[in-house]
N, C-alpha and C. Protein backbone atom coordinates (compact mmCIF):
# COMPACT_ATOMS: atom_id res chain seq x y z
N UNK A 1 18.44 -34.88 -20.17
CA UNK A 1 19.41 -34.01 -19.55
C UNK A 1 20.63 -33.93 -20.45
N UNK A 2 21.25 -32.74 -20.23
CA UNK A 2 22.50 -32.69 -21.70
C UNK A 2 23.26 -31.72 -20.75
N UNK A 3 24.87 -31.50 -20.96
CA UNK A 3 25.41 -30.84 -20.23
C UNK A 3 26.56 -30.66 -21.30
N UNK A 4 27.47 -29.48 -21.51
CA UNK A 4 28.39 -29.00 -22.20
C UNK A 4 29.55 -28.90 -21.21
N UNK A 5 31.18 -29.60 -22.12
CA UNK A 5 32.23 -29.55 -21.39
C UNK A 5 32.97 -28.82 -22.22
N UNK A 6 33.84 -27.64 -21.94
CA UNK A 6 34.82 -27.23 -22.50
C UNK A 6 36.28 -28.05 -22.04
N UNK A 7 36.88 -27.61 -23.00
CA UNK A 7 37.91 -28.46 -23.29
C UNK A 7 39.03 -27.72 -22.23
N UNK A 8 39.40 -27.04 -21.98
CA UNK A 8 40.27 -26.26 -20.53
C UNK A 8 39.71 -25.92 -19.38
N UNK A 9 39.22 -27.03 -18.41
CA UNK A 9 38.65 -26.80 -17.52
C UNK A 9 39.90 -25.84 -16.21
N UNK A 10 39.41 -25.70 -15.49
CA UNK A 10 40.40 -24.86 -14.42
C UNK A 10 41.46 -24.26 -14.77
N UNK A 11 41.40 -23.44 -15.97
CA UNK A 11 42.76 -23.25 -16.15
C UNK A 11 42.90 -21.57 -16.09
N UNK A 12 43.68 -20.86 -16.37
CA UNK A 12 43.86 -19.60 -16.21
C UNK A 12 44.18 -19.11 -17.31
N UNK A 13 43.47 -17.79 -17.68
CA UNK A 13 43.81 -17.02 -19.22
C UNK A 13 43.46 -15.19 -18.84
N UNK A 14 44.40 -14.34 -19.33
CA UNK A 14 44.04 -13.08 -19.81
C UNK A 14 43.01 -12.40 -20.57
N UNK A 15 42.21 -11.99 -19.17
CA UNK A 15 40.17 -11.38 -20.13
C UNK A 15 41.21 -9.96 -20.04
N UNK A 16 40.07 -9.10 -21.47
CA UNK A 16 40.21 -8.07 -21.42
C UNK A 16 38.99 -7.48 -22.28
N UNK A 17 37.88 -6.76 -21.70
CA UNK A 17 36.96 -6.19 -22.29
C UNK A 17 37.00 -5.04 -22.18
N UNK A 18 36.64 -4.76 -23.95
CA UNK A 18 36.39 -2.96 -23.51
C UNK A 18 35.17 -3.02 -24.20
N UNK A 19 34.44 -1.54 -23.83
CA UNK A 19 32.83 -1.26 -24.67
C UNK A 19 33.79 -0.15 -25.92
N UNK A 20 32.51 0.03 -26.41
CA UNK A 20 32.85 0.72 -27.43
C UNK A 20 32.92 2.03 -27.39
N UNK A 21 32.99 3.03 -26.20
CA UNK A 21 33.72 4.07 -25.74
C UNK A 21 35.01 3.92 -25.40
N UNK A 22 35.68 3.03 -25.27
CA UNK A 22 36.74 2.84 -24.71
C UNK A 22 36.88 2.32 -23.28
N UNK A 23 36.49 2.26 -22.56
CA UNK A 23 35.85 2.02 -21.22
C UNK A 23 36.44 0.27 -21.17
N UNK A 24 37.61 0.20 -20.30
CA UNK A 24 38.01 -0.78 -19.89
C UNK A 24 36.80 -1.53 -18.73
N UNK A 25 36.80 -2.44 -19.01
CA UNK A 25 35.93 -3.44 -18.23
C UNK A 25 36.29 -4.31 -17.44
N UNK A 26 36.93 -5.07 -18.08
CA UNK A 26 38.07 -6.08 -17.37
C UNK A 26 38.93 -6.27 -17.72
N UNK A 27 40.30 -6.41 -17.31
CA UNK A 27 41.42 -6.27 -17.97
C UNK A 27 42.32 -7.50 -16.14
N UNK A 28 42.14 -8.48 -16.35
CA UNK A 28 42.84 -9.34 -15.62
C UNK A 28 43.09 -11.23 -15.63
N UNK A 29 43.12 -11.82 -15.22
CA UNK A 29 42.99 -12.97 -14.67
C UNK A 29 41.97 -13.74 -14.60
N UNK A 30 41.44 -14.60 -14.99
CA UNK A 30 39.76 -15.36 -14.90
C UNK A 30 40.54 -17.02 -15.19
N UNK A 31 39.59 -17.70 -14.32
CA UNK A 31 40.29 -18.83 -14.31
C UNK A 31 38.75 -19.38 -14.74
N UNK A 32 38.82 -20.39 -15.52
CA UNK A 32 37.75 -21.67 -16.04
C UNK A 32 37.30 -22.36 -15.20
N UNK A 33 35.69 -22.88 -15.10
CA UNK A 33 35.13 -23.35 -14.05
C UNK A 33 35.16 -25.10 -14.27
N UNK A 34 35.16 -26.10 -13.17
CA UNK A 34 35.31 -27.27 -13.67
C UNK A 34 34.69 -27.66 -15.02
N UNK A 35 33.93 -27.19 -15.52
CA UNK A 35 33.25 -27.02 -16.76
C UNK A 35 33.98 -26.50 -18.02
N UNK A 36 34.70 -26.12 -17.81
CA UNK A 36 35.80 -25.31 -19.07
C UNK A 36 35.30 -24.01 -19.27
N UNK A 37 34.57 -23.72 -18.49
CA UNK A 37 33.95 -22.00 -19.09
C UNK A 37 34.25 -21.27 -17.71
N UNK A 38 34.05 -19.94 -18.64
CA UNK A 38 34.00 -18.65 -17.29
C UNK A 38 33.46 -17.86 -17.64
N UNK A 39 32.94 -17.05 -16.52
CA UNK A 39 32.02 -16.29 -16.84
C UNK A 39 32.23 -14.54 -16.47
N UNK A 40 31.49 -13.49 -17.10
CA UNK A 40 32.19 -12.31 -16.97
C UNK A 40 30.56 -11.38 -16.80
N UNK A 41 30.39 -11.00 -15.88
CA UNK A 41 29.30 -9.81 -15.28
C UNK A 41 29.94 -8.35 -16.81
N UNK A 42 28.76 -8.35 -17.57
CA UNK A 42 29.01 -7.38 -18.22
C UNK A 42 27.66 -6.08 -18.12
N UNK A 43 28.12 -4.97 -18.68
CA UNK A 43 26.79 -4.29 -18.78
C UNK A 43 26.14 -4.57 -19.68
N UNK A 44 24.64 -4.12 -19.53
CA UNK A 44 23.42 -4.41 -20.42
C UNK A 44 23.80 -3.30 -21.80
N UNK A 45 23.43 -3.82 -22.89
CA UNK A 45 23.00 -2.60 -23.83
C UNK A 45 24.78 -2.17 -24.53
N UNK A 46 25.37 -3.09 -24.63
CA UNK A 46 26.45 -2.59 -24.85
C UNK A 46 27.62 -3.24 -26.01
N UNK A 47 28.08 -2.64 -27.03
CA UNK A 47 29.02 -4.09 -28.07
C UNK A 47 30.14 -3.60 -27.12
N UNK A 48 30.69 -4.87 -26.79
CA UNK A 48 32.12 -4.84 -26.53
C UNK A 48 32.97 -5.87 -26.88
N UNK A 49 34.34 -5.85 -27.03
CA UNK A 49 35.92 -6.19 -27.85
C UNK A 49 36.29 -6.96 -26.41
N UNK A 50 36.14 -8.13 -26.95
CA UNK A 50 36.79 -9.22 -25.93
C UNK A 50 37.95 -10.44 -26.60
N UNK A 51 39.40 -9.89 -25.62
CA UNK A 51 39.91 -10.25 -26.17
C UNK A 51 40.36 -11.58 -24.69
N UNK A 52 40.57 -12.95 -25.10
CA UNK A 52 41.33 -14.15 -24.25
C UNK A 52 42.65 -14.45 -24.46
N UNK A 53 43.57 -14.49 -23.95
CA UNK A 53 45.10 -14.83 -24.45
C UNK A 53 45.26 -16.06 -22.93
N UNK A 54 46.33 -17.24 -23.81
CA UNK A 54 46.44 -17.86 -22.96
C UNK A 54 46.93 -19.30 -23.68
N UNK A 55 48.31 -20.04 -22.72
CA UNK A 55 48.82 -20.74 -23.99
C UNK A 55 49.71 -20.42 -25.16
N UNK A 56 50.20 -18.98 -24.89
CA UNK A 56 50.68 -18.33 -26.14
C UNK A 56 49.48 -18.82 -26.93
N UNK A 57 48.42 -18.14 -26.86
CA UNK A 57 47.72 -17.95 -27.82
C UNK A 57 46.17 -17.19 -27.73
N UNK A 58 45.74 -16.75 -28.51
CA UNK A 58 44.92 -15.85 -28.44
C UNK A 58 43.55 -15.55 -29.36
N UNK A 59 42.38 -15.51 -28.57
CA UNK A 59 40.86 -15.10 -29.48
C UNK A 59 40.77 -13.91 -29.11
N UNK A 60 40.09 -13.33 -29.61
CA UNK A 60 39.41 -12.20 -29.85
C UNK A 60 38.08 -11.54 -30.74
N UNK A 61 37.21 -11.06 -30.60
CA UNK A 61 35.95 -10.62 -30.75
C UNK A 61 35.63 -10.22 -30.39
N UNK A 62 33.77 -9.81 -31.08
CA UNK A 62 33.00 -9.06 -30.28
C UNK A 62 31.55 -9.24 -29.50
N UNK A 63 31.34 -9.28 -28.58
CA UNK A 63 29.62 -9.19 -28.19
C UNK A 63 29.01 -8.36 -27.85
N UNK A 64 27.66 -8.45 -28.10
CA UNK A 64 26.62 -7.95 -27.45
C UNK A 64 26.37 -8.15 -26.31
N UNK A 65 25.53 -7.25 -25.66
CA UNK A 65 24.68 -7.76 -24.59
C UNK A 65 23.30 -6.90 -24.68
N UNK A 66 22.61 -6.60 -25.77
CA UNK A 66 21.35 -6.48 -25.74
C UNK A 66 20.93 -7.69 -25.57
N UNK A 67 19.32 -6.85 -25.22
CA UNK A 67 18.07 -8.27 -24.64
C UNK A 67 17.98 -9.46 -25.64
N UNK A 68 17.89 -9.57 -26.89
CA UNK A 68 17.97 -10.88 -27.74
C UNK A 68 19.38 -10.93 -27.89
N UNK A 69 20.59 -10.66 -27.18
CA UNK A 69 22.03 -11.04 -27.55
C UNK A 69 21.79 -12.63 -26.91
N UNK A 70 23.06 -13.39 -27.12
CA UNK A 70 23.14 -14.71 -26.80
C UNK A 70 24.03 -14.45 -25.41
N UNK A 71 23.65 -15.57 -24.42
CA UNK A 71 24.31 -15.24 -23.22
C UNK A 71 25.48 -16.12 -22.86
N UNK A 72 25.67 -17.02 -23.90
CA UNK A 72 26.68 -18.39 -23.95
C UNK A 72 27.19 -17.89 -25.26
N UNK A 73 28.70 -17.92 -25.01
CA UNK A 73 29.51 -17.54 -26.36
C UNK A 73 30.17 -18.76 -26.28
N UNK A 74 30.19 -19.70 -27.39
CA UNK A 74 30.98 -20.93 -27.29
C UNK A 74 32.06 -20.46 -28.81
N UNK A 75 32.29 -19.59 -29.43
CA UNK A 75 32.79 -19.59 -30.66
C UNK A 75 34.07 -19.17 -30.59
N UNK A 76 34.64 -18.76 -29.64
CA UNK A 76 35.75 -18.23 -29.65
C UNK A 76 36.86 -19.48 -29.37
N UNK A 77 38.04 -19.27 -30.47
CA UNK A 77 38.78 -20.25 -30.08
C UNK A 77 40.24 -19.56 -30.17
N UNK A 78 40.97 -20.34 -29.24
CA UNK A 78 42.27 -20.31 -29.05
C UNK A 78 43.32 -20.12 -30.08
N UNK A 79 43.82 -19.16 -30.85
CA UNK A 79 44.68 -19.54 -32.09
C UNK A 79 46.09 -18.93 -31.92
């Protein structure tokens, strides 16, 4: 059995996704699960610009969500 902890559990940060039409997705508030992660309902088939701020500080990138995309993004870090 193996289990992954992020390092800011419960805490609160600024999501903001857009697709690549422009098409705001989420643009609010998401708080971290006792686990340090959170999670975001996106559409299928789509690159989108996800940006986290929080801490005065801020990641940003991009994902997929085609069928072989990865469904755990652990790479994004706080800078």
């Amino acid at each position: 059995m193996s289990s992954c902890q992020g390092e800011l559990a419960q805490k609160s940060f600024q999501v903001k996704a857009v697709d690549q039409s422009g098409k705001v997705l989420v643009d609010g508030t998401v708080s971290t699960l006792r686990n340090g992660f959170f999670e975001l309902w996106l559409p299928r088939n789509s690159i989108i610009d996800l940006t986290v701020q929080g801490f005065n500080r801020k990641a940003r990138g991009t994902i997929e969500t085609f069928i072989n995309s990865n469904t755990c993004i652990t790479t994004f870090q706080l800078q």
